[in-house]
Structures are given as structure tokens and as C-alpha cells.
C-alpha atoms as a PDB file:
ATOM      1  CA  UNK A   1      22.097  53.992 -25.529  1.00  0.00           C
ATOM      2  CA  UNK A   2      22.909  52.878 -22.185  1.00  0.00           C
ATOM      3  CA  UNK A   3      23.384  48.985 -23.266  1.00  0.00           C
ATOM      4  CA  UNK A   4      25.145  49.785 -26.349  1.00  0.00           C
ATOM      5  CA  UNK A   5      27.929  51.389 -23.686  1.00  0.00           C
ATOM      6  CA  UNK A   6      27.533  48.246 -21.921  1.00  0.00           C
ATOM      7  CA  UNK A   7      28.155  45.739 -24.752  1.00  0.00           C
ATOM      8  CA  UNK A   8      31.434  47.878 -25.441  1.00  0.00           C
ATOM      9  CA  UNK A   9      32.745  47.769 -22.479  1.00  0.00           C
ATOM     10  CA  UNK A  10      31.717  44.059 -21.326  1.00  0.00           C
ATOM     11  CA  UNK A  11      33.001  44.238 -17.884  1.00  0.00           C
ATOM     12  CA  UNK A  12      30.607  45.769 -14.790  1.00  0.00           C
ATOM     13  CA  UNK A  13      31.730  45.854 -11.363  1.00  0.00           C
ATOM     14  CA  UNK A  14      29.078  43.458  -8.591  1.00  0.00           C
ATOM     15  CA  UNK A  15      29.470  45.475  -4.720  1.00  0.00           C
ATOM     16  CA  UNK A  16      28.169  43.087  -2.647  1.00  0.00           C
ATOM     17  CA  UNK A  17      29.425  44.334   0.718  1.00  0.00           C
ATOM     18  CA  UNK A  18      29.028  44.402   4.420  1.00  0.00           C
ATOM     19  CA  UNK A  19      29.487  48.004   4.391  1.00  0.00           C
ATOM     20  CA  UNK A  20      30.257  50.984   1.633  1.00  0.00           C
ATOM     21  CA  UNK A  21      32.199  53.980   3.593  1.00  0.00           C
ATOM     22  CA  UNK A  22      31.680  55.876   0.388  1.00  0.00           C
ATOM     23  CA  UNK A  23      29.716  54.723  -2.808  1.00  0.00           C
ATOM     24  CA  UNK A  24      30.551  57.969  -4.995  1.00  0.00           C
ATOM     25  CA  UNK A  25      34.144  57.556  -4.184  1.00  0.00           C
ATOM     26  CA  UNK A  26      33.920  53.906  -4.668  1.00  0.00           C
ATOM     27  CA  UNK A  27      32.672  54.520  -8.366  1.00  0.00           C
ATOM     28  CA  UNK A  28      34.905  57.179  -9.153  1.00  0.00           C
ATOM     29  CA  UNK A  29      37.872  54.610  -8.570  1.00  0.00           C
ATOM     30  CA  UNK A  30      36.713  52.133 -10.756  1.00  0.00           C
ATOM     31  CA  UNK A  31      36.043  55.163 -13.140  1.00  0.00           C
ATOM     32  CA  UNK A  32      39.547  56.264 -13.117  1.00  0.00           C
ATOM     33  CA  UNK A  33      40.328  52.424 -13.471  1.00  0.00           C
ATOM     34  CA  UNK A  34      38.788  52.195 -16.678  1.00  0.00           C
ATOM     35  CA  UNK A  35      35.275  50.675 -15.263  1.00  0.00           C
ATOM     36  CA  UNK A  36      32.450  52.861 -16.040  1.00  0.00           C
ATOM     37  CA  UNK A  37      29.315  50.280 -15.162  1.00  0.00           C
ATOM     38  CA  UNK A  38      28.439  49.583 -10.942  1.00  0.00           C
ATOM     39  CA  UNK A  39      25.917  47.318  -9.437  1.00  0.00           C
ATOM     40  CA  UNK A  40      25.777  47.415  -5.982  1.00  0.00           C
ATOM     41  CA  UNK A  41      23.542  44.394  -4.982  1.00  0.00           C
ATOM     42  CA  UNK A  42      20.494  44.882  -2.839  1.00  0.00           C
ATOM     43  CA  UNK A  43      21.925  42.549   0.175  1.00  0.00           C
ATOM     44  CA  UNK A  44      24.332  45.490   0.367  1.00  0.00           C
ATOM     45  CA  UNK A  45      23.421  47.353   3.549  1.00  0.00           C
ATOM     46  CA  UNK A  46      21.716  50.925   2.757  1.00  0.00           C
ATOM     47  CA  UNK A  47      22.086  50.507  -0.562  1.00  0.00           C
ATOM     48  CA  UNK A  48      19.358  52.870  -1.517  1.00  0.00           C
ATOM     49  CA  UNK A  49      21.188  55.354   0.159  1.00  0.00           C
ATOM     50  CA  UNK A  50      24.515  54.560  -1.533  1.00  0.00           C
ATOM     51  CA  UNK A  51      22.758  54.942  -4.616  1.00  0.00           C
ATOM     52  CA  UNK A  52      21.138  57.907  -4.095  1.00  0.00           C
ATOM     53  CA  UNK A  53      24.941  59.271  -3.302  1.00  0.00           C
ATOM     54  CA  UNK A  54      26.531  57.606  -6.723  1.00  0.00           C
ATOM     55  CA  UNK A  55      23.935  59.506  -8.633  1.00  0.00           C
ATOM     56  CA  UNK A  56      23.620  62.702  -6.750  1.00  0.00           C
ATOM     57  CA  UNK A  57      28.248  62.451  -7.034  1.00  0.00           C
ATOM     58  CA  UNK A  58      27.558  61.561 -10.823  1.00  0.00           C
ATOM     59  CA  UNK A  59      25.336  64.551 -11.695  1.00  0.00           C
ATOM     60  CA  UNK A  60      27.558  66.992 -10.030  1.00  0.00           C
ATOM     61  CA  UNK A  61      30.934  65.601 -12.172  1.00  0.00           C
ATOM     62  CA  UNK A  62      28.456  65.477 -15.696  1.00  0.00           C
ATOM     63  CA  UNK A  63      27.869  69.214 -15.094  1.00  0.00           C
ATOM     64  CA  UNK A  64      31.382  70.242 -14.478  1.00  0.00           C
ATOM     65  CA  UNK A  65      32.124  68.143 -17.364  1.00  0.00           C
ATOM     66  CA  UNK A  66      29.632  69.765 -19.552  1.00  0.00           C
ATOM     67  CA  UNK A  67      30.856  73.429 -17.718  1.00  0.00           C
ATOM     68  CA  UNK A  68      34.421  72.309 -19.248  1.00  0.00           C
ATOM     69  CA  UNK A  69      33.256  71.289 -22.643  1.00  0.00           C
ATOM     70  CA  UNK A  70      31.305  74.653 -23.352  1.00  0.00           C
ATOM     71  CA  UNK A  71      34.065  76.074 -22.062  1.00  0.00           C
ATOM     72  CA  UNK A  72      36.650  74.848 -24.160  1.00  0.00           C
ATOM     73  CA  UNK A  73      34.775  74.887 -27.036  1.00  0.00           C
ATOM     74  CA  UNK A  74      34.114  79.213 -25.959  1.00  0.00           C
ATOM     75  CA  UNK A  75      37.726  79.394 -26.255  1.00  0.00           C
ATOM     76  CA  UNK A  76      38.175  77.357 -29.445  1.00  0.00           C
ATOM     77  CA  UNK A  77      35.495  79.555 -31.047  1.00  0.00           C
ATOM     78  CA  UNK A  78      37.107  82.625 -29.783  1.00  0.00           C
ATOM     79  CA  UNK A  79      40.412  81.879 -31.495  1.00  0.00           C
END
């Protein structure tokens, strides 16, 4: 569950901006960095639409990342 990930991690990153150049770049930063939780606050400018990047920039990495798992485990199985 999405708080238990939460309550593991116990850190979240607040964007509270006067401009995002690029929200799905911004969270894959803080991904690499070790943060996996974002909350860009609504007195963000745009923010729906920064949002509706993230997720759109999220989906696309959890399919190549599921693409790589099934693929690994093809070539484990194939061993």
C-alpha cells in the first residue's frame, strides 16, 4: 500500500514554485536521489498540468520497468 511506502521512507519532497520547466524530470531527480514521494502544492502555477506530465513520465518508466523484469526473468528461465 501506498502509505505503507510512505511510512518507510518518511521523507516527501513539498514543490512550491514560481515555475516547474519540467515536473517529470524534476521527479526523476529526486528519484535517482533516493526520494520516491512528490507534492507539488496547488499555489504552484499549472500544476495540473505538471501533474498530468509526472504521471503520464511515470507510466511510461513502470512499463519499461516491467518490459525489463519479464525480460530478465525470460532469460533466467531460459537458462
Amino acid at each position: 500500500m501506498a502509505l505503507d511506502g510512505l511510512a518507510a521512507d518518511r521523507v516527501i519532497a513539498v514543490v512550491r514554485a514560481p515555475a516547474v520547466p519540467d515536473a517529470a524530470a524534476l521527479c526523476a531527480a529526486l528519484a535517482e536521489g533516493g526520494i520516491r514521494w512528490v507534492e507539488f502544492t496547488s499555489t504552484t502555477p499549472d500544476v495540473t498540468t505538471h501533474l498530468r506530465r509526472a504521471v503520464v513520465t511515470a507510466a511510461d518508466w513502470a512499463e519499461v520497468t516491467r518490459r525489463a523484469a519479464e525480460f530478465t526473468a525470460a532469460i533466467a528461465a531460459a537458462r
